[in-house]
PDB file of N, CA and C in Angstrom:
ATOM      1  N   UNK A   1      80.023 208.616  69.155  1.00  0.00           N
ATOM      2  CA  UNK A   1      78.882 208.809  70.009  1.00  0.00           C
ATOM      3  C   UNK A   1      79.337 209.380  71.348  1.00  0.00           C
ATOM      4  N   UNK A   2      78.932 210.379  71.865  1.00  0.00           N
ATOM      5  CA  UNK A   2      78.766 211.176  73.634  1.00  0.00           C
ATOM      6  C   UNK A   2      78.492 209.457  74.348  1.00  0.00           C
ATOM      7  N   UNK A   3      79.343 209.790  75.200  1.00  0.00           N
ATOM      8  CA  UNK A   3      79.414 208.455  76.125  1.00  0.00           C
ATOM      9  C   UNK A   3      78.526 208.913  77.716  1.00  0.00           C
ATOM     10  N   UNK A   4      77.821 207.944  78.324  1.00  0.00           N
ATOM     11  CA  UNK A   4      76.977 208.565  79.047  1.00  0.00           C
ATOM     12  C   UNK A   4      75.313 208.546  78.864  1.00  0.00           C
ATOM     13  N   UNK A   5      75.221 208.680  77.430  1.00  0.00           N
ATOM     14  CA  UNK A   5      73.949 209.420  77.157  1.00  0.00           C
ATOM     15  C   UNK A   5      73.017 207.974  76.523  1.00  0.00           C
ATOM     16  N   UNK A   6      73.337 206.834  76.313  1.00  0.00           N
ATOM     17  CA  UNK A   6      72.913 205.936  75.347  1.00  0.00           C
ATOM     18  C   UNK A   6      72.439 205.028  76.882  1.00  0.00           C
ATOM     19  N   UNK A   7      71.230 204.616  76.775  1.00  0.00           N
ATOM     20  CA  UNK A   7      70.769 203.250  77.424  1.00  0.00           C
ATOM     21  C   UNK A   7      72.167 202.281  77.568  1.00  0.00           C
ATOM     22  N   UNK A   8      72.376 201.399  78.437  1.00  0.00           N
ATOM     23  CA  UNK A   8      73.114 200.593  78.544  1.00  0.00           C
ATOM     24  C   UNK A   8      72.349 199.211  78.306  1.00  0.00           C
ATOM     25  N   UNK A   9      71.441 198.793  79.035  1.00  0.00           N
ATOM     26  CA  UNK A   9      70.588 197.998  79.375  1.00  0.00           C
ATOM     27  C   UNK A   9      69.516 197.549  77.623  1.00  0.00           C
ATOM     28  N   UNK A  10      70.087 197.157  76.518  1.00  0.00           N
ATOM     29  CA  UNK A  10      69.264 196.879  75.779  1.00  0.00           C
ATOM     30  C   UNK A  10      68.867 195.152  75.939  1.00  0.00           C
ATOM     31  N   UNK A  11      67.363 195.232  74.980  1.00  0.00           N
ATOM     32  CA  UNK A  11      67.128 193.319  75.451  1.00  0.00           C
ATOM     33  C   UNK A  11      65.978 193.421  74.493  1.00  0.00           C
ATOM     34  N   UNK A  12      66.316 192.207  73.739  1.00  0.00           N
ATOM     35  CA  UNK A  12      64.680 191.882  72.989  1.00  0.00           C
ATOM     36  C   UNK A  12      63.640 192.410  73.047  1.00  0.00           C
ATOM     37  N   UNK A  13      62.809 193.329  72.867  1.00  0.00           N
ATOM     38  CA  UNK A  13      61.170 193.246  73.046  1.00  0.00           C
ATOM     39  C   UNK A  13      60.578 193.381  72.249  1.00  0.00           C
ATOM     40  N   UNK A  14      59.369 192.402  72.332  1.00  0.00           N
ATOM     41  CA  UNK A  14      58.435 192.531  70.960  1.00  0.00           C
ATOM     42  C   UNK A  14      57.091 194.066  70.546  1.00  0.00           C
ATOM     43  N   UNK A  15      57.538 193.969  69.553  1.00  0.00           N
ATOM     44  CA  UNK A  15      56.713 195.788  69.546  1.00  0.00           C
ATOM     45  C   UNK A  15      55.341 194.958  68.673  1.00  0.00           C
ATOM     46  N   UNK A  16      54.244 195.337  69.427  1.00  0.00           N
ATOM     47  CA  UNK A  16      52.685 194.838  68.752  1.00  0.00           C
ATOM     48  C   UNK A  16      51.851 195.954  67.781  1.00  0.00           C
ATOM     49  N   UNK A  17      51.684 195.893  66.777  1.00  0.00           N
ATOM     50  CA  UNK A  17      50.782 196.549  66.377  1.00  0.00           C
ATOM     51  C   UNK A  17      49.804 196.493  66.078  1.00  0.00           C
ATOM     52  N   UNK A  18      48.198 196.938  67.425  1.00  0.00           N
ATOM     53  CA  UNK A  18      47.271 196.790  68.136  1.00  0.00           C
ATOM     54  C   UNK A  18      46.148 197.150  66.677  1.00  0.00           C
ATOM     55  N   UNK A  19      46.857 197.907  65.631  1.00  0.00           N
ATOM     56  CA  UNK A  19      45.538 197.627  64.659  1.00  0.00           C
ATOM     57  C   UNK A  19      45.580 196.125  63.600  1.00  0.00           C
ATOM     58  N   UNK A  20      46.650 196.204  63.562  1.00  0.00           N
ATOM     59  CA  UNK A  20      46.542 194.462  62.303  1.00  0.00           C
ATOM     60  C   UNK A  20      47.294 193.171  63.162  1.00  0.00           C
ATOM     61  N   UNK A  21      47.295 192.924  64.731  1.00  0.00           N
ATOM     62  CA  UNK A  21      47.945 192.160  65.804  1.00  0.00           C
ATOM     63  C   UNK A  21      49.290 191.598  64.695  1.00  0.00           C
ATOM     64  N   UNK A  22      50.369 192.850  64.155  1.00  0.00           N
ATOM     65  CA  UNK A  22      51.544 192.157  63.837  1.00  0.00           C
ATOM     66  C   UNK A  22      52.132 192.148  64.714  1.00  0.00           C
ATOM     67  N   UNK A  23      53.209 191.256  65.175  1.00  0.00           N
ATOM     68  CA  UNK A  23      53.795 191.626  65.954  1.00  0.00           C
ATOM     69  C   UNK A  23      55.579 191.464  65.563  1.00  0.00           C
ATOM     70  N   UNK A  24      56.534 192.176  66.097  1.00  0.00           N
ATOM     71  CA  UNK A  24      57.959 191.762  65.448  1.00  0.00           C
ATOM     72  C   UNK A  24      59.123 192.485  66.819  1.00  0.00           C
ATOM     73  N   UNK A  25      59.819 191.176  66.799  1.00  0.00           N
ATOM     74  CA  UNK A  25      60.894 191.401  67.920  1.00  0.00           C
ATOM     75  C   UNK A  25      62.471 192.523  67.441  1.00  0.00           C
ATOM     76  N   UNK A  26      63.093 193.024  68.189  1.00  0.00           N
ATOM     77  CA  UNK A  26      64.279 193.318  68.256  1.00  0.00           C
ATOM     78  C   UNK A  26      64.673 194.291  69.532  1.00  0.00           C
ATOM     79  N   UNK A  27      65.832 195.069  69.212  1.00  0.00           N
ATOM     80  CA  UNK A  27      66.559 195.457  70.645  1.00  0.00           C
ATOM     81  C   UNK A  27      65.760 196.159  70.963  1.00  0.00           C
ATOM     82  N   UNK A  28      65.904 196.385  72.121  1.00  0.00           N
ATOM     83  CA  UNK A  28      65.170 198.073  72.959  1.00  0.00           C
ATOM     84  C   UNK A  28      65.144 198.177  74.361  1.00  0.00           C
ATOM     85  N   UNK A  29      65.751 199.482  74.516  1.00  0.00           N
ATOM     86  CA  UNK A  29      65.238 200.006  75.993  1.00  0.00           C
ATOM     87  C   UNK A  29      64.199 200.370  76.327  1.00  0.00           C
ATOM     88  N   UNK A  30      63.192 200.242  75.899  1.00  0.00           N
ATOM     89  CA  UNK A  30      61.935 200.801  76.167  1.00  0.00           C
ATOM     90  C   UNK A  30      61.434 199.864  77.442  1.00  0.00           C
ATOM     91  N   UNK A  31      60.613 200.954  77.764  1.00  0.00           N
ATOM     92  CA  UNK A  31      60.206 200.639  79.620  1.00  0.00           C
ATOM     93  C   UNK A  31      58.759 199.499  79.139  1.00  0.00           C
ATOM     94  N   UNK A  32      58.615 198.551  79.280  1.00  0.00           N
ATOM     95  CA  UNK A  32      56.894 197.561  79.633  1.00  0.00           C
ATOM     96  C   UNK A  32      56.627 197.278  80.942  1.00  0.00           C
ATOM     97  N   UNK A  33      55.508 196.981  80.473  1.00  0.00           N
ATOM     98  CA  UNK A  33      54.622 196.746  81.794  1.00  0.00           C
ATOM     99  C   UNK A  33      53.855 195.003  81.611  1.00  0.00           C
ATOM    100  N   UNK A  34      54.005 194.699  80.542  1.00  0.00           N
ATOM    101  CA  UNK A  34      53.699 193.678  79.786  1.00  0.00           C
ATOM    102  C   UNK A  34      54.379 192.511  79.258  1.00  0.00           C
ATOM    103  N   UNK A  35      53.969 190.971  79.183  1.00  0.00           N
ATOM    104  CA  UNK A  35      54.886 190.385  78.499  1.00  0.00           C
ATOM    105  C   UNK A  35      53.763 189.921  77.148  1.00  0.00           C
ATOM    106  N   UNK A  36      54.723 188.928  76.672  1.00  0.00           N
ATOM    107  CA  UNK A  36      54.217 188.043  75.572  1.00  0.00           C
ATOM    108  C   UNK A  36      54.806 186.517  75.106  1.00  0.00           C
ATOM    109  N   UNK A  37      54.552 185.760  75.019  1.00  0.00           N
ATOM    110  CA  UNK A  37      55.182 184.670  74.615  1.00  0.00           C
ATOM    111  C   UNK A  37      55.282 184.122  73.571  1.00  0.00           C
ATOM    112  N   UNK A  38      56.347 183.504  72.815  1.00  0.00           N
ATOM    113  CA  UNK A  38      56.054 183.959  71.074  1.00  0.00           C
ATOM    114  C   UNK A  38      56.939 182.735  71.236  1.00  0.00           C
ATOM    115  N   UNK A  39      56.810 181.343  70.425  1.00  0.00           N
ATOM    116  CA  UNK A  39      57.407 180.361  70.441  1.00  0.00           C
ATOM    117  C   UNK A  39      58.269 179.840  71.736  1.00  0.00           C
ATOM    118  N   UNK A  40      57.012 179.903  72.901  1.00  0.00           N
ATOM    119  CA  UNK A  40      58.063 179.117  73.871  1.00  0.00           C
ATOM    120  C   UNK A  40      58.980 180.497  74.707  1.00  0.00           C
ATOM    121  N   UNK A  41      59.518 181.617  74.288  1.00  0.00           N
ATOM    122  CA  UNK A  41      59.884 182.065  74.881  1.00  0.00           C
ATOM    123  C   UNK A  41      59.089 183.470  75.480  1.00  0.00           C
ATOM    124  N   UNK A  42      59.171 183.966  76.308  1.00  0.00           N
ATOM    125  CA  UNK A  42      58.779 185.557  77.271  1.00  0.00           C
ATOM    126  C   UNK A  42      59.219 186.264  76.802  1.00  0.00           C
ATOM    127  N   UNK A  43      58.923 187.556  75.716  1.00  0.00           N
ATOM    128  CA  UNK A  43      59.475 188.885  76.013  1.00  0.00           C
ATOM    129  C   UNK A  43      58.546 190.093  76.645  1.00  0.00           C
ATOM    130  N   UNK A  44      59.006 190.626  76.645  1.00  0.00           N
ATOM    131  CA  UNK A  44      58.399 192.198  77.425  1.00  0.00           C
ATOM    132  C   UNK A  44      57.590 192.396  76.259  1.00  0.00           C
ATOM    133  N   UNK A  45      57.060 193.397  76.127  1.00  0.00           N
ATOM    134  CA  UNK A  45      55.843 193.800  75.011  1.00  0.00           C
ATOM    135  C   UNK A  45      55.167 195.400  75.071  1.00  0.00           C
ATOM    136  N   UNK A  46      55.283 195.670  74.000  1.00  0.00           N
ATOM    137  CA  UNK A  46      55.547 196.948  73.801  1.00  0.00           C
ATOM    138  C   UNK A  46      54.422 196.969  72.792  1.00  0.00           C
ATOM    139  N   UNK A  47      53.253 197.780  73.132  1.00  0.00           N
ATOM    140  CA  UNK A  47      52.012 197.837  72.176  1.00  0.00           C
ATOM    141  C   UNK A  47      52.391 199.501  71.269  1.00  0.00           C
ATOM    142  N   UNK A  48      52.180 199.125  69.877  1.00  0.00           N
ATOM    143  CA  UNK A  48      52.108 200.005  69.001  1.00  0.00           C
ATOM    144  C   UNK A  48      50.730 200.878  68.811  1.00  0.00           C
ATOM    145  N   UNK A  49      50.574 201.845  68.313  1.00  0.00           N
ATOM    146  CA  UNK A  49      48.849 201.919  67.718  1.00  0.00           C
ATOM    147  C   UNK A  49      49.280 201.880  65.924  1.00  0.00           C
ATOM    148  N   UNK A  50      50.803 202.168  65.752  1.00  0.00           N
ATOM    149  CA  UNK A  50      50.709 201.769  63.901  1.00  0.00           C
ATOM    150  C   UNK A  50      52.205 201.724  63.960  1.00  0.00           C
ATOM    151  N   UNK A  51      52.298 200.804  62.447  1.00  0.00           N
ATOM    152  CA  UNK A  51      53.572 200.314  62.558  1.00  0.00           C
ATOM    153  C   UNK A  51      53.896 200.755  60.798  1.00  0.00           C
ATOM    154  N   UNK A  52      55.182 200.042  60.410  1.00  0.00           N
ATOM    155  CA  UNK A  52      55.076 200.048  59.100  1.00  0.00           C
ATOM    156  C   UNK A  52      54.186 199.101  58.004  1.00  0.00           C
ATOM    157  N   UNK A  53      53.416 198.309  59.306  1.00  0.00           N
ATOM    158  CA  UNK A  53      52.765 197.027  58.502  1.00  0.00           C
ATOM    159  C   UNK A  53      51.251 197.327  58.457  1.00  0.00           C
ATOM    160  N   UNK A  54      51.220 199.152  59.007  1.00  0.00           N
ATOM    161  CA  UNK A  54      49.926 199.194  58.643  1.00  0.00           C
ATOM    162  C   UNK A  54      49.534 201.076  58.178  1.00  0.00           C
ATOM    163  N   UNK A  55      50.776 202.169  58.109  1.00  0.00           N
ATOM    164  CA  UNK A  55      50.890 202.751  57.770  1.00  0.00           C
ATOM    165  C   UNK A  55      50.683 202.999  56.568  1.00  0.00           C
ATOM    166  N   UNK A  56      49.944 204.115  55.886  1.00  0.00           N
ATOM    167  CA  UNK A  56      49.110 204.153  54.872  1.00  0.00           C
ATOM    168  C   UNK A  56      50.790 204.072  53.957  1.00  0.00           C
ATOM    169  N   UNK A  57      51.781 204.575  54.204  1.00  0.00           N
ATOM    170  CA  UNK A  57      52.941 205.284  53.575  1.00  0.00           C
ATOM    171  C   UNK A  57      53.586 204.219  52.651  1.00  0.00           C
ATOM    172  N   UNK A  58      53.445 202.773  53.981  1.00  0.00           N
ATOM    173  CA  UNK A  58      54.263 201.560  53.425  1.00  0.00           C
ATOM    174  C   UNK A  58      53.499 201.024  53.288  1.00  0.00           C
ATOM    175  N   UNK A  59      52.048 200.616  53.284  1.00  0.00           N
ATOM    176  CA  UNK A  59      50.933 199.818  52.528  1.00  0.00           C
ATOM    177  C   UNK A  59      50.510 200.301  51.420  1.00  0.00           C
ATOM    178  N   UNK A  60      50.570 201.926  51.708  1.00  0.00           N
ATOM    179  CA  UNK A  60      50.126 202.205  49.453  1.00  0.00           C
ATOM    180  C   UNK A  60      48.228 202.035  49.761  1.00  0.00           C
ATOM    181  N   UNK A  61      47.817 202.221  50.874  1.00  0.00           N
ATOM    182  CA  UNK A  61      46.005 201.845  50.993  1.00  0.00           C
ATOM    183  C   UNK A  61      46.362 203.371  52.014  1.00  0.00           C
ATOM    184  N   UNK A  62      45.582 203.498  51.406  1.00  0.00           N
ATOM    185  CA  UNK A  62      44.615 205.047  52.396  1.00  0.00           C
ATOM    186  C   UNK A  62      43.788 204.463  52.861  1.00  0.00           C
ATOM    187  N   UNK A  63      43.798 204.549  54.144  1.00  0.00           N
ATOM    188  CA  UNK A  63      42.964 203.616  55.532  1.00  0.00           C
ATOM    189  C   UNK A  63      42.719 205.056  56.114  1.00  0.00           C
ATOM    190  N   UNK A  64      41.473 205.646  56.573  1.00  0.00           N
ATOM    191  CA  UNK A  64      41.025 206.921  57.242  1.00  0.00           C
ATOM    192  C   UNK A  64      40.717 206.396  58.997  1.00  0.00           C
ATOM    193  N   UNK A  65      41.465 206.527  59.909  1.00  0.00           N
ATOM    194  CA  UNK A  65      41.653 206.206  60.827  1.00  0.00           C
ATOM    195  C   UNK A  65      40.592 207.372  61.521  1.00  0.00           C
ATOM    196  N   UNK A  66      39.587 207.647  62.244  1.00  0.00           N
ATOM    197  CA  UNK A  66      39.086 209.094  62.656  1.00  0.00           C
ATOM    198  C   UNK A  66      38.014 208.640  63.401  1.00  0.00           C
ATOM    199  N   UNK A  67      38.736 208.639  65.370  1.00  0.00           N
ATOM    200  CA  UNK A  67      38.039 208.147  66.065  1.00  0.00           C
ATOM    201  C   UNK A  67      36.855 209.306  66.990  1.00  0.00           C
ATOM    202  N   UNK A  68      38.093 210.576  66.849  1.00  0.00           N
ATOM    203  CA  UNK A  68      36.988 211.658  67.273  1.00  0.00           C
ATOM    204  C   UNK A  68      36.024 212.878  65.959  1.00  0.00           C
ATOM    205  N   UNK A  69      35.545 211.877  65.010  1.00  0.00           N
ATOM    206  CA  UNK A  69      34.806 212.498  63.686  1.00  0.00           C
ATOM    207  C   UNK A  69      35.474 214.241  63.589  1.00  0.00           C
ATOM    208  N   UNK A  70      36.899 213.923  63.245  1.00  0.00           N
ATOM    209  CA  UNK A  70      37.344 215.733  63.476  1.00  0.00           C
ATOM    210  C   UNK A  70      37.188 215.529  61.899  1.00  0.00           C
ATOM    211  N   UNK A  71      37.297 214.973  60.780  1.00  0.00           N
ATOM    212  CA  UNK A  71      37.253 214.725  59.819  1.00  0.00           C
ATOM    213  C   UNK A  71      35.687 215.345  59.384  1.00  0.00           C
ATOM    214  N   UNK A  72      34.591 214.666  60.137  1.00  0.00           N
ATOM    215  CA  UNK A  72      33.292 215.159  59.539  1.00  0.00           C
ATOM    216  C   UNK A  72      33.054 216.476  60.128  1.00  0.00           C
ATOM    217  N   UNK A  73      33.618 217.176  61.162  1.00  0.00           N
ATOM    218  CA  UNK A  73      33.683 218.470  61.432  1.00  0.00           C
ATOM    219  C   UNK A  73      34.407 219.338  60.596  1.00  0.00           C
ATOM    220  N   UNK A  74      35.414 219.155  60.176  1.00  0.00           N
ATOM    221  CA  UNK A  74      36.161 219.625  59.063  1.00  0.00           C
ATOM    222  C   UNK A  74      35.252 219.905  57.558  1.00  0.00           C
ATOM    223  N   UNK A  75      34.236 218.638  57.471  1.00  0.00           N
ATOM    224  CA  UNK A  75      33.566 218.616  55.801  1.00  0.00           C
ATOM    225  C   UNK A  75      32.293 220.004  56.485  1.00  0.00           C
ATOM    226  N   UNK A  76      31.738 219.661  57.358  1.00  0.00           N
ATOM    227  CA  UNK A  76      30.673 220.354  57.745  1.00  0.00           C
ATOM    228  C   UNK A  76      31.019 221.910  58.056  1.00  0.00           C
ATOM    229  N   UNK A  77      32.562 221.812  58.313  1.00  0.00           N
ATOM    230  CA  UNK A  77      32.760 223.409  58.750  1.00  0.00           C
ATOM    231  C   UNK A  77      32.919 224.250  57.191  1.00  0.00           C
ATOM    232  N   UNK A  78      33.626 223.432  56.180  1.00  0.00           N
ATOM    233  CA  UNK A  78      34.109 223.897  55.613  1.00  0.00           C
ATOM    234  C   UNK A  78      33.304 223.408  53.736  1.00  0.00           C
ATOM    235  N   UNK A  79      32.260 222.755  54.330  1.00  0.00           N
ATOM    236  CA  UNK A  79      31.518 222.416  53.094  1.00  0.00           C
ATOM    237  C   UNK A  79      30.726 223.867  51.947  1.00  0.00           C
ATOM    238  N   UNK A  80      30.626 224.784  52.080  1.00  0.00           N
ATOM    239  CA  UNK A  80      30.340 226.051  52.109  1.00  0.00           C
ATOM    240  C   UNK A  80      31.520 226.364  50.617  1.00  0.00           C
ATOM    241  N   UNK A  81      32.713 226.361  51.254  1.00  0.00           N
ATOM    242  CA  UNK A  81      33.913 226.829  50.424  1.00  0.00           C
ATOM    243  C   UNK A  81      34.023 225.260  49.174  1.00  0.00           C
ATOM    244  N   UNK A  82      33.941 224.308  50.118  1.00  0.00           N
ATOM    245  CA  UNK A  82      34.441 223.130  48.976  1.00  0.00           C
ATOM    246  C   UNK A  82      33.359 223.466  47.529  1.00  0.00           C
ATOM    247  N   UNK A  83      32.149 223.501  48.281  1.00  0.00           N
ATOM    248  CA  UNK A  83      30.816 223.225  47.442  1.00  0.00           C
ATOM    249  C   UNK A  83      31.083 224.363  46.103  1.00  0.00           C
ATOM    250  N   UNK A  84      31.713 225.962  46.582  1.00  0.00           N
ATOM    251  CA  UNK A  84      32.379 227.177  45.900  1.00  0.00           C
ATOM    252  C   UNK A  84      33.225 226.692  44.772  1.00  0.00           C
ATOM    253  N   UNK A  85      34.249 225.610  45.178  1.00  0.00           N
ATOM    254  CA  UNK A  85      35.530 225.156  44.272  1.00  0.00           C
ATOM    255  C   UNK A  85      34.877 224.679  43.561  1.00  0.00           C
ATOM    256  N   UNK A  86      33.555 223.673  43.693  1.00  0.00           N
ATOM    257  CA  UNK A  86      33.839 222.941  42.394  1.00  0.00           C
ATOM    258  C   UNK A  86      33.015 223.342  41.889  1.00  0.00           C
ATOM    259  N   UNK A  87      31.907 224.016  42.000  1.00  0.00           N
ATOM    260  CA  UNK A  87      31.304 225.293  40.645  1.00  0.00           C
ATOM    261  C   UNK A  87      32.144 225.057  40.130  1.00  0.00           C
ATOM    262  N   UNK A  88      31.447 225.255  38.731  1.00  0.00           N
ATOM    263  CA  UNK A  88      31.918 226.200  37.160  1.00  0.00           C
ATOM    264  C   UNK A  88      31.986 227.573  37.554  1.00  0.00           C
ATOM    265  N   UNK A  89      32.832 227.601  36.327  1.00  0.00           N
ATOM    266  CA  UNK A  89      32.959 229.486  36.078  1.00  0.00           C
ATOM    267  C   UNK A  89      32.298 229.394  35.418  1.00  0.00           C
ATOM    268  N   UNK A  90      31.848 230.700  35.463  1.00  0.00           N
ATOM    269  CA  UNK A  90      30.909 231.245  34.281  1.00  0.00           C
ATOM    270  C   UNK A  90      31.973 232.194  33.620  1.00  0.00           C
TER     271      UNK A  90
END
């Protein structure tokens, strides 16, 4: 490893993930603004928006996350062509 370039300063913090409140500790330099207390002890706290405990990839569930409806703009822009595909041929 380039010496210099690596955080020095690592320490516990718990990383939250704000859609299923998991939460799970280990090292990190990451900067908080936040704590948490998790059996008695304080760590810093580090909010996720997805983790592996809720990622469609490692859950195997297709969860459609779509807070600015770009999804129903997408069906509406493009409903025209879909509606084309699934005709029959003649």
């Amino acid at each position: 490893m380039k010496k210099g370039i690596h955080p020095e300063k690592y320490r516990l913090v718990a990383f939250k993930d704000m859609s299923n409140e998991n939460v799970f500790i280990t090292k990190s330099a990451a900067n908080t603004k936040e704590t948490i207390e998790i059996d008695g002890v304080e760590y810093p706290l580090y909010k996720l928006e997805i983790s592996n405990t809720s990622h469609p990839f490692y859950t195997g569930k297709m969860k459609l996350v779509d807070t600015a409806g770009r999804v129903d703009k997408f069906r509406n822009r493009y409903q025209k062509h879909l509606d084309q595909r699934n005709q029959p041929k003649n």
